[in-house]
PDB file of N, CA and C in Angstrom:
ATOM      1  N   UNK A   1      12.209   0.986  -0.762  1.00  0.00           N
ATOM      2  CA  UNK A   1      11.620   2.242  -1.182  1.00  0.00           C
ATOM      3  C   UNK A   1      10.111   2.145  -0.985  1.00  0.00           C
ATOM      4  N   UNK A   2       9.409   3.401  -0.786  1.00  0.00           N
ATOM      5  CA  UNK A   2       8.121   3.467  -0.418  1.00  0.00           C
ATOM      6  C   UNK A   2       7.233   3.393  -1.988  1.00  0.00           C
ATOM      7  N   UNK A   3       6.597   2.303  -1.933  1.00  0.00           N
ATOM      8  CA  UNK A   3       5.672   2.677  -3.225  1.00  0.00           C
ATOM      9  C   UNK A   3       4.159   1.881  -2.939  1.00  0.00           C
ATOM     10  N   UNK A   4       3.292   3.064  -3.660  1.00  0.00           N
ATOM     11  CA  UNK A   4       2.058   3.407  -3.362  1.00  0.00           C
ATOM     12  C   UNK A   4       0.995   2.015  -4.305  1.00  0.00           C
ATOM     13  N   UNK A   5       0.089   1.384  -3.050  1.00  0.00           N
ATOM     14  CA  UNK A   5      -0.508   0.657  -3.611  1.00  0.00           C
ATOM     15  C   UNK A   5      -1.894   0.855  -3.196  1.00  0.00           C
ATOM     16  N   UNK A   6      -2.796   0.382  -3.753  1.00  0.00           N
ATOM     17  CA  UNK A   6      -4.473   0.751  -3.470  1.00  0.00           C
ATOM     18  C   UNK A   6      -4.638   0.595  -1.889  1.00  0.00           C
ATOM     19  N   UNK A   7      -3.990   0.003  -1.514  1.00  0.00           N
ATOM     20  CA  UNK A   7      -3.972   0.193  -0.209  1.00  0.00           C
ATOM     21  C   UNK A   7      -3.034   1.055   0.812  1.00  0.00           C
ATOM     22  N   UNK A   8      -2.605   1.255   0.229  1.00  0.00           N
ATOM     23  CA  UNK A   8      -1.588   2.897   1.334  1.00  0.00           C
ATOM     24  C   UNK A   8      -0.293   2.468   0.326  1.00  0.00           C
ATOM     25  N   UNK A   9       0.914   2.918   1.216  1.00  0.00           N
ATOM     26  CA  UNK A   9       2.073   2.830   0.756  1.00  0.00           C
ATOM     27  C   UNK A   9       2.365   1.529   1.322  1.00  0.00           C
ATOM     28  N   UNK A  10       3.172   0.784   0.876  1.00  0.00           N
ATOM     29  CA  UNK A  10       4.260  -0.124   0.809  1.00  0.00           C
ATOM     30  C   UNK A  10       5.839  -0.422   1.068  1.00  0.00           C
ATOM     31  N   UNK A  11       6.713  -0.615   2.003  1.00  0.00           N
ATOM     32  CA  UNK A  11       7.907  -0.820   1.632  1.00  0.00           C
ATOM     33  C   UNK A  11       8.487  -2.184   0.835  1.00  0.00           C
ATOM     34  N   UNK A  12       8.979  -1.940  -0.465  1.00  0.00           N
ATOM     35  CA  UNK A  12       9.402  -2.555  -1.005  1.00  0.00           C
ATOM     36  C   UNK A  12      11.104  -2.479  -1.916  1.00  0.00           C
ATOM     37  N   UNK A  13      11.671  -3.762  -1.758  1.00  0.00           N
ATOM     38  CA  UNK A  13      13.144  -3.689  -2.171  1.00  0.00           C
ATOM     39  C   UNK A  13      12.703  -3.274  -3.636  1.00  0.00           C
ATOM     40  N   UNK A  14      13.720  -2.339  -4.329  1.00  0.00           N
ATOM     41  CA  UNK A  14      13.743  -2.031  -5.278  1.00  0.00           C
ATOM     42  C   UNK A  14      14.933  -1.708  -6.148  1.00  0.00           C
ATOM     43  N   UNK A  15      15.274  -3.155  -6.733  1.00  0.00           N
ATOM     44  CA  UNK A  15      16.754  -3.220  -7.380  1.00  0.00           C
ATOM     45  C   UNK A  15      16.784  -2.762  -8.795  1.00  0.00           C
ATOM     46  N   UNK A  16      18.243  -2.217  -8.984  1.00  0.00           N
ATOM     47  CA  UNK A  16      18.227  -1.617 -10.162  1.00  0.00           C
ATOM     48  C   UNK A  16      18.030   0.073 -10.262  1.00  0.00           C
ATOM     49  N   UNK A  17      18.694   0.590 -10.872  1.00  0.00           N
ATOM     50  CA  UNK A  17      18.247   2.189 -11.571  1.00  0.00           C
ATOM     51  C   UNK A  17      17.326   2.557 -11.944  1.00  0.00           C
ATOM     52  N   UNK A  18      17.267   1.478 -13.219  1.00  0.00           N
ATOM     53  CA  UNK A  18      15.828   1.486 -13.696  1.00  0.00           C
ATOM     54  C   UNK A  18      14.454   1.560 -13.211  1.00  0.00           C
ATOM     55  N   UNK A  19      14.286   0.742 -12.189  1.00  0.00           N
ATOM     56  CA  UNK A  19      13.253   0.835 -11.229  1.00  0.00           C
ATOM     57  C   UNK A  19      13.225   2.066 -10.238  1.00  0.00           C
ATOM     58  N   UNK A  20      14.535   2.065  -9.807  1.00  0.00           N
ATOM     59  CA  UNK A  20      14.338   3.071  -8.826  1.00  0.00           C
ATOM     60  C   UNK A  20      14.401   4.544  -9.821  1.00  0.00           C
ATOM     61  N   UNK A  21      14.959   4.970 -10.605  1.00  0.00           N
ATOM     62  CA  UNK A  21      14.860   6.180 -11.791  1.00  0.00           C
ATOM     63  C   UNK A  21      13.078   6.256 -12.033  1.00  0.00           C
ATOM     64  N   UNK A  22      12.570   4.944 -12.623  1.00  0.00           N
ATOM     65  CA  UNK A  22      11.049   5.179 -12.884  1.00  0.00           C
ATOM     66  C   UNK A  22      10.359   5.323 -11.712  1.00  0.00           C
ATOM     67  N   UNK A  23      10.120   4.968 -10.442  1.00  0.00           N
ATOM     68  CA  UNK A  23       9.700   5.113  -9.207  1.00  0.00           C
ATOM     69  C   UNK A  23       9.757   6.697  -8.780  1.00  0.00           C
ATOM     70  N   UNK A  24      10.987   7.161  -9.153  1.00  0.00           N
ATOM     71  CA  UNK A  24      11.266   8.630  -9.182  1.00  0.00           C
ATOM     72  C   UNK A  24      10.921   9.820 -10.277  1.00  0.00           C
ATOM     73  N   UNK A  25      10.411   9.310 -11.130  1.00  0.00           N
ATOM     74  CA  UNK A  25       9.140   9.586 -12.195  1.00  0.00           C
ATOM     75  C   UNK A  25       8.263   9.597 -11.950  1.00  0.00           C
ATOM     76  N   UNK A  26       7.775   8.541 -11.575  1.00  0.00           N
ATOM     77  CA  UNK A  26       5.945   8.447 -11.383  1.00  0.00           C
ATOM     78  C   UNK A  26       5.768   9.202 -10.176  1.00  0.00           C
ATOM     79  N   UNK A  27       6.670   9.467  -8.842  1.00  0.00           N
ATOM     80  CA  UNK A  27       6.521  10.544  -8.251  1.00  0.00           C
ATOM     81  C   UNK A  27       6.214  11.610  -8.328  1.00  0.00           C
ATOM     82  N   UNK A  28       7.468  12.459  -8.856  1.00  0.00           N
ATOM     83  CA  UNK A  28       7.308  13.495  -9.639  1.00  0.00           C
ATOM     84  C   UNK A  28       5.881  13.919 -10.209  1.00  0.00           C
ATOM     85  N   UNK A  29       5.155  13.062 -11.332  1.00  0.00           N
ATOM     86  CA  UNK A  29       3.798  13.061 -11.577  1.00  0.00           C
ATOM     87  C   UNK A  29       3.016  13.023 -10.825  1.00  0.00           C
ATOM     88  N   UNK A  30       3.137  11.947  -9.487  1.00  0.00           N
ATOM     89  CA  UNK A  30       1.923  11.816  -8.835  1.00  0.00           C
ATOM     90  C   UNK A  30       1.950  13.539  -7.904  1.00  0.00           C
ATOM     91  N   UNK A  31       3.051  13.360  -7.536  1.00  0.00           N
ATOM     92  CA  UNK A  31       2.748  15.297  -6.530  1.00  0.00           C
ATOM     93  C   UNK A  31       2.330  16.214  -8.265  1.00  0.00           C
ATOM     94  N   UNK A  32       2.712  16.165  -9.004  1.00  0.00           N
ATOM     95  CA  UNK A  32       2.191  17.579  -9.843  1.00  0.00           C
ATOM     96  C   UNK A  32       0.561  17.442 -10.172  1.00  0.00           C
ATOM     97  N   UNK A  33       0.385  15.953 -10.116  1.00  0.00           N
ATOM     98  CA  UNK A  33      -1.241  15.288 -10.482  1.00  0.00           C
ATOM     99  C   UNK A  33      -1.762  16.303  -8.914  1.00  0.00           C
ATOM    100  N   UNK A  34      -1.255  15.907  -7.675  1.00  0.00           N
ATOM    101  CA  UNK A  34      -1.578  15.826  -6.480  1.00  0.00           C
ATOM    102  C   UNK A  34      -1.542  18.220  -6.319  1.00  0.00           C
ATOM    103  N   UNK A  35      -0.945  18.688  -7.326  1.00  0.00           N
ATOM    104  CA  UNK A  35      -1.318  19.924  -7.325  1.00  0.00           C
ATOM    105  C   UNK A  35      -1.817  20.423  -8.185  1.00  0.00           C
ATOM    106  N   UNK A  36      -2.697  19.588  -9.070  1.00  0.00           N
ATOM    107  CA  UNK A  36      -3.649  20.074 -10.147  1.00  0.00           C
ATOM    108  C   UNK A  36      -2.713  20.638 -11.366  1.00  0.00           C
ATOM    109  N   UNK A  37      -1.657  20.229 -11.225  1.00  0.00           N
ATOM    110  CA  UNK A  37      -0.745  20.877 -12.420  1.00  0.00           C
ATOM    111  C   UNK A  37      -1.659  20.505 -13.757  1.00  0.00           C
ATOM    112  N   UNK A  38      -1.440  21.948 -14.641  1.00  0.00           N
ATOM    113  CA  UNK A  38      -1.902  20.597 -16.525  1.00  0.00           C
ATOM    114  C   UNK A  38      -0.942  19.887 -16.955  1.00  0.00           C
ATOM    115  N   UNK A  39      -1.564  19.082 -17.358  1.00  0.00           N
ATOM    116  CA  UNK A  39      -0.731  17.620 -17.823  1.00  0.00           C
ATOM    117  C   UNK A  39      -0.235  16.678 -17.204  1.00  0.00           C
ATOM    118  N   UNK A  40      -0.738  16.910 -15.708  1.00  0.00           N
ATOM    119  CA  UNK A  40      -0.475  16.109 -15.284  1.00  0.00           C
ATOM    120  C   UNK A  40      -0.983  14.631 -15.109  1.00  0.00           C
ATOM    121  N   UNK A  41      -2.515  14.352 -15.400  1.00  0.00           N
ATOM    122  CA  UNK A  41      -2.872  13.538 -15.553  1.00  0.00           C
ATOM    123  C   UNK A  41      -2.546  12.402 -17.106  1.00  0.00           C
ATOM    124  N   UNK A  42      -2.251  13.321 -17.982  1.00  0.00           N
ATOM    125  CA  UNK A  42      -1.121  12.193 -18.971  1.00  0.00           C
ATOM    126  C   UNK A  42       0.181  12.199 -18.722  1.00  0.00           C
ATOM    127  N   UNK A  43       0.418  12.591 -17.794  1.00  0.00           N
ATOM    128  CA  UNK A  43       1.590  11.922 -17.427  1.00  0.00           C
ATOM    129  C   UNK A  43       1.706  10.897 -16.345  1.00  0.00           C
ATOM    130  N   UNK A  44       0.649  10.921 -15.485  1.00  0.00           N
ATOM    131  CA  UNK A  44       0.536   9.429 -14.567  1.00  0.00           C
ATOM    132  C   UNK A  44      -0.320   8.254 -15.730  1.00  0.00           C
ATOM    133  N   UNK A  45      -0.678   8.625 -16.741  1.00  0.00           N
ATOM    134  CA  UNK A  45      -1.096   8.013 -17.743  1.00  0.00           C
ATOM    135  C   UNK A  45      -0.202   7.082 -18.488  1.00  0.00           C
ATOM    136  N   UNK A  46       1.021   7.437 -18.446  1.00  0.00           N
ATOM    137  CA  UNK A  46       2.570   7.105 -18.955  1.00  0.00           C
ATOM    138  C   UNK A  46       3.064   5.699 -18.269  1.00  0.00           C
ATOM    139  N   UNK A  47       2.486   5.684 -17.222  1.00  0.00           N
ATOM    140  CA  UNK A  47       3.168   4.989 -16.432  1.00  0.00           C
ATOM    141  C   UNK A  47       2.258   3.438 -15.939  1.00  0.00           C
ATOM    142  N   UNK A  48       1.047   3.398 -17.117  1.00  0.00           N
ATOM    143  CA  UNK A  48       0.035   2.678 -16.989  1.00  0.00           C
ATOM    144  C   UNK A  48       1.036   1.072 -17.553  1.00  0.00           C
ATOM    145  N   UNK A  49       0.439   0.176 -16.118  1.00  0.00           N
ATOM    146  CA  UNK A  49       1.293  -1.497 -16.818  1.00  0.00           C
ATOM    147  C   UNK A  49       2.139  -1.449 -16.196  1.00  0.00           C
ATOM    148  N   UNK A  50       3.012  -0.383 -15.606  1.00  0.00           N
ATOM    149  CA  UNK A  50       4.316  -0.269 -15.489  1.00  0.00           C
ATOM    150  C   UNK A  50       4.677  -0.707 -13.910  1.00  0.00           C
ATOM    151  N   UNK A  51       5.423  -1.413 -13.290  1.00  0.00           N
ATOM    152  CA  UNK A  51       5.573  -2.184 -12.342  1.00  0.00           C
ATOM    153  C   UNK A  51       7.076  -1.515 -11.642  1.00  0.00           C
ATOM    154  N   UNK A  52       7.473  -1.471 -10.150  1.00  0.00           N
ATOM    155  CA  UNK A  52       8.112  -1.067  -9.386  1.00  0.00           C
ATOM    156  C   UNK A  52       8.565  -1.982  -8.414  1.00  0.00           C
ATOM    157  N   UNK A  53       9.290  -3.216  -8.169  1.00  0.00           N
ATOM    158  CA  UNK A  53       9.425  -3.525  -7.080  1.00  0.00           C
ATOM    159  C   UNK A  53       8.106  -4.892  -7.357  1.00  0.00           C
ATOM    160  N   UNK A  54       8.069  -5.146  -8.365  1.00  0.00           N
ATOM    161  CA  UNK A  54       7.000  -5.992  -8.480  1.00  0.00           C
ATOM    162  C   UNK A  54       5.385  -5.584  -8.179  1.00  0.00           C
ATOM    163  N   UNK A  55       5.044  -4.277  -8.109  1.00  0.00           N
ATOM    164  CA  UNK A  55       4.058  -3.972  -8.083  1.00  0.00           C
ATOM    165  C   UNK A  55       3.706  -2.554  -9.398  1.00  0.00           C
ATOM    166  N   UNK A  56       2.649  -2.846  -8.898  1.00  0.00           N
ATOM    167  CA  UNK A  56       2.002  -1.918 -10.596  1.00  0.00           C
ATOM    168  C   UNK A  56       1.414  -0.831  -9.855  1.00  0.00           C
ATOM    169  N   UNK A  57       1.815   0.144 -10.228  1.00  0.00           N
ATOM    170  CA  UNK A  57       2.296   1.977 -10.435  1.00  0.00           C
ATOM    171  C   UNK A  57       0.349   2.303 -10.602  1.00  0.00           C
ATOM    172  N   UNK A  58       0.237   2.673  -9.683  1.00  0.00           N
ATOM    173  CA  UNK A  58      -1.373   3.281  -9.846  1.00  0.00           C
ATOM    174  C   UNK A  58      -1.278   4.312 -10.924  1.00  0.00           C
ATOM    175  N   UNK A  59      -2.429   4.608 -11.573  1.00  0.00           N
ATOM    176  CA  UNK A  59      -2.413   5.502 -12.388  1.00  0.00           C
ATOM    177  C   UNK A  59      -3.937   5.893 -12.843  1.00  0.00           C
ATOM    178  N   UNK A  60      -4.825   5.222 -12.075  1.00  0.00           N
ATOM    179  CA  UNK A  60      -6.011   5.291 -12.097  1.00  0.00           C
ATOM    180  C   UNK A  60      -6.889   6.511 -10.985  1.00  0.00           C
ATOM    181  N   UNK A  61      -7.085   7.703 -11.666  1.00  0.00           N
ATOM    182  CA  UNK A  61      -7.347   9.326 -11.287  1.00  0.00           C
ATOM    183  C   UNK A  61      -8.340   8.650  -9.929  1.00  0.00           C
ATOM    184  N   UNK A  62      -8.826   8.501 -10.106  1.00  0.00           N
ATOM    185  CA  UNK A  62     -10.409   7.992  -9.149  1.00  0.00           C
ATOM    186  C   UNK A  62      -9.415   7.193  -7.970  1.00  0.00           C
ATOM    187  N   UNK A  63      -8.972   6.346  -8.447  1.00  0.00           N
ATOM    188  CA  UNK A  63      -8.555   5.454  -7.090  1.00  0.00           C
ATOM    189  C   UNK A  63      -7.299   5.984  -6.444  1.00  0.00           C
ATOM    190  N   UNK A  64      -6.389   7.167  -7.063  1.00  0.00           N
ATOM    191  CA  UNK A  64      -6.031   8.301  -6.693  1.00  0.00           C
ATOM    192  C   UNK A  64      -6.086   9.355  -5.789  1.00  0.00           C
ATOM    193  N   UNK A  65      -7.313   9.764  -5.898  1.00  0.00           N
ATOM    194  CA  UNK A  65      -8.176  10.749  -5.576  1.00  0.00           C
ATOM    195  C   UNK A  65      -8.851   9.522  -3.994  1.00  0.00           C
ATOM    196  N   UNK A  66      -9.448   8.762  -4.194  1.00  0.00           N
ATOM    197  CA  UNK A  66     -10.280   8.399  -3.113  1.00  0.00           C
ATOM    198  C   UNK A  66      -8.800   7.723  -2.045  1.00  0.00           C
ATOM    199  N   UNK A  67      -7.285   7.605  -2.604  1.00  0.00           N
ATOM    200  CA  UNK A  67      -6.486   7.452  -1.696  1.00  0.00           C
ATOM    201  C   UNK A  67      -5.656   8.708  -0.814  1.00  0.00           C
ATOM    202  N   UNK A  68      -5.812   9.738  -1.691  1.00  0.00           N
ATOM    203  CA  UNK A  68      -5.349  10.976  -1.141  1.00  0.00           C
ATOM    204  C   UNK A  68      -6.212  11.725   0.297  1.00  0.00           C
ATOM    205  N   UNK A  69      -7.589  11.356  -0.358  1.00  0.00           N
ATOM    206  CA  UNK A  69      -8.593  11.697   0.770  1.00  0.00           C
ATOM    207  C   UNK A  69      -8.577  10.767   2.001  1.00  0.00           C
ATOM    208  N   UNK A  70      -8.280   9.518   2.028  1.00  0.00           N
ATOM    209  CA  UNK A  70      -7.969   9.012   3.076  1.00  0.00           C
ATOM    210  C   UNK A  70      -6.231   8.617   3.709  1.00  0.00           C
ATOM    211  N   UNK A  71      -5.712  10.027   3.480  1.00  0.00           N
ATOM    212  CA  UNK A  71      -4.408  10.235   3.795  1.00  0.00           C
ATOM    213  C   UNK A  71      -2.876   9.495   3.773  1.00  0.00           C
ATOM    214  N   UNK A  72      -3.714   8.553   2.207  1.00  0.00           N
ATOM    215  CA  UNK A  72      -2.563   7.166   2.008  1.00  0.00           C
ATOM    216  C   UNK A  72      -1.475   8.118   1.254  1.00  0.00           C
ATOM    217  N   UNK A  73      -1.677   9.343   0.697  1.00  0.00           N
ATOM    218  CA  UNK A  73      -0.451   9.232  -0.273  1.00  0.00           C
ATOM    219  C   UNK A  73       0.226  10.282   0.417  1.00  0.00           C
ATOM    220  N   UNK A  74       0.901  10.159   0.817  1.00  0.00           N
ATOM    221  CA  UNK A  74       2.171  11.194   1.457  1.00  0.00           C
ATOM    222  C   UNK A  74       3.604  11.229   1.310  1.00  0.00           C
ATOM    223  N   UNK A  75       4.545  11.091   0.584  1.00  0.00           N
ATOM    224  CA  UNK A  75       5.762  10.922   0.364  1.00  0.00           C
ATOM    225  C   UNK A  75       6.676  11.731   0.949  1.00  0.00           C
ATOM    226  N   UNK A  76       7.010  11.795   2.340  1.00  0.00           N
ATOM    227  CA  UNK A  76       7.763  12.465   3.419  1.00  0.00           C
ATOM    228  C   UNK A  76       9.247  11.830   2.631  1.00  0.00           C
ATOM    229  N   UNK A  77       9.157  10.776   2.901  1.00  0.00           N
ATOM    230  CA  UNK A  77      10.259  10.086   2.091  1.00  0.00           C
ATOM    231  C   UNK A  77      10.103   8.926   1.534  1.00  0.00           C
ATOM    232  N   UNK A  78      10.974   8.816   0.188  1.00  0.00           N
ATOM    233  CA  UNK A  78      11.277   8.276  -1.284  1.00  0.00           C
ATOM    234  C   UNK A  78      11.627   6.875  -0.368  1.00  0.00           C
ATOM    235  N   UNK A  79      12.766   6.698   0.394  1.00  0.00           N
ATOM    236  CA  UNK A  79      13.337   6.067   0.694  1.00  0.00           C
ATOM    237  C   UNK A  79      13.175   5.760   2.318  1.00  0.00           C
ATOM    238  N   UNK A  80      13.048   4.270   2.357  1.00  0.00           N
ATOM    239  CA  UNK A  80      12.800   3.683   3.513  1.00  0.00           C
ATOM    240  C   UNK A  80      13.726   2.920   3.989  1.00  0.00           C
ATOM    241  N   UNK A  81      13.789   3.124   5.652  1.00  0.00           N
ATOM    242  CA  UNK A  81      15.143   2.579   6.133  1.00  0.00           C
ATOM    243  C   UNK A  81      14.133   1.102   6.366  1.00  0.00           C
ATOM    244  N   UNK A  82      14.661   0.123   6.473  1.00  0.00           N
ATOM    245  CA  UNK A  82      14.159  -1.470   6.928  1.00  0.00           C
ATOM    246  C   UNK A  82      14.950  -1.301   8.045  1.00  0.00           C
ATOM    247  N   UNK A  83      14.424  -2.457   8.956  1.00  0.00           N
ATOM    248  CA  UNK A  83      14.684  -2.578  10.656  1.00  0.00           C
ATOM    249  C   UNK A  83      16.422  -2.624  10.002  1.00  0.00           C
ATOM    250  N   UNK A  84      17.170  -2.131  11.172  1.00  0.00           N
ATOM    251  CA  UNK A  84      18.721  -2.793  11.298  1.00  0.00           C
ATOM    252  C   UNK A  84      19.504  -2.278  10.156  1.00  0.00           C
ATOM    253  N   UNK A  85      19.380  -1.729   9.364  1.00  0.00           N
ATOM    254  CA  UNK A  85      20.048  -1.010   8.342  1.00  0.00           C
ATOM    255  C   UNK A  85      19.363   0.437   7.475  1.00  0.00           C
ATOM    256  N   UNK A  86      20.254   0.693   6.509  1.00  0.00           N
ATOM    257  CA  UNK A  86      19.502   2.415   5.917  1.00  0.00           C
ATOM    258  C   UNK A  86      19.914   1.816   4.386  1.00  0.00           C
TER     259      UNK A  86
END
């Protein structure tokens, strides 16, 4: 699954519901953050500490913002095929 690190996106295995259910949360937030929705910024707030695949869930507005502008955050798709399988 694709998840977003200070440096662009990432493909990373992501076992479990749990992970993949919260991954599909902090989404959700990051596009409503990503359309100025209200509340949306306590709700990527929620997700502060919180780890995906062994990596930790940005949630920091600024480093957000300066990744959107350089065209890292795009979620075409949730889910990433790896070479040789889906």
């Amino acid at each position: 699954m694709n998840v977003l690190t200070p440096f662009g996106q990432t493909v990373v295995p992501v076992r479990g519901s749990k992970d993949r259910s919260r991954l599909g949360q902090y989404n959700r937030a990051l596009r409503r953050w990503r359309r100025g929705e209200p509340g949306a910024d306590s709700e990527l707030a929620a997700f502060q500490g919180q780890q995906v695949g062994g990596l930790t869930l940005i949630t920091d507005v600024k480093l957000l913002a300066n990744l959107e502008d350089a065209g890292q955050i795009d979620f075409e798709e949730l889910y990433s095929t790896l070479r040789g399988g889906a």
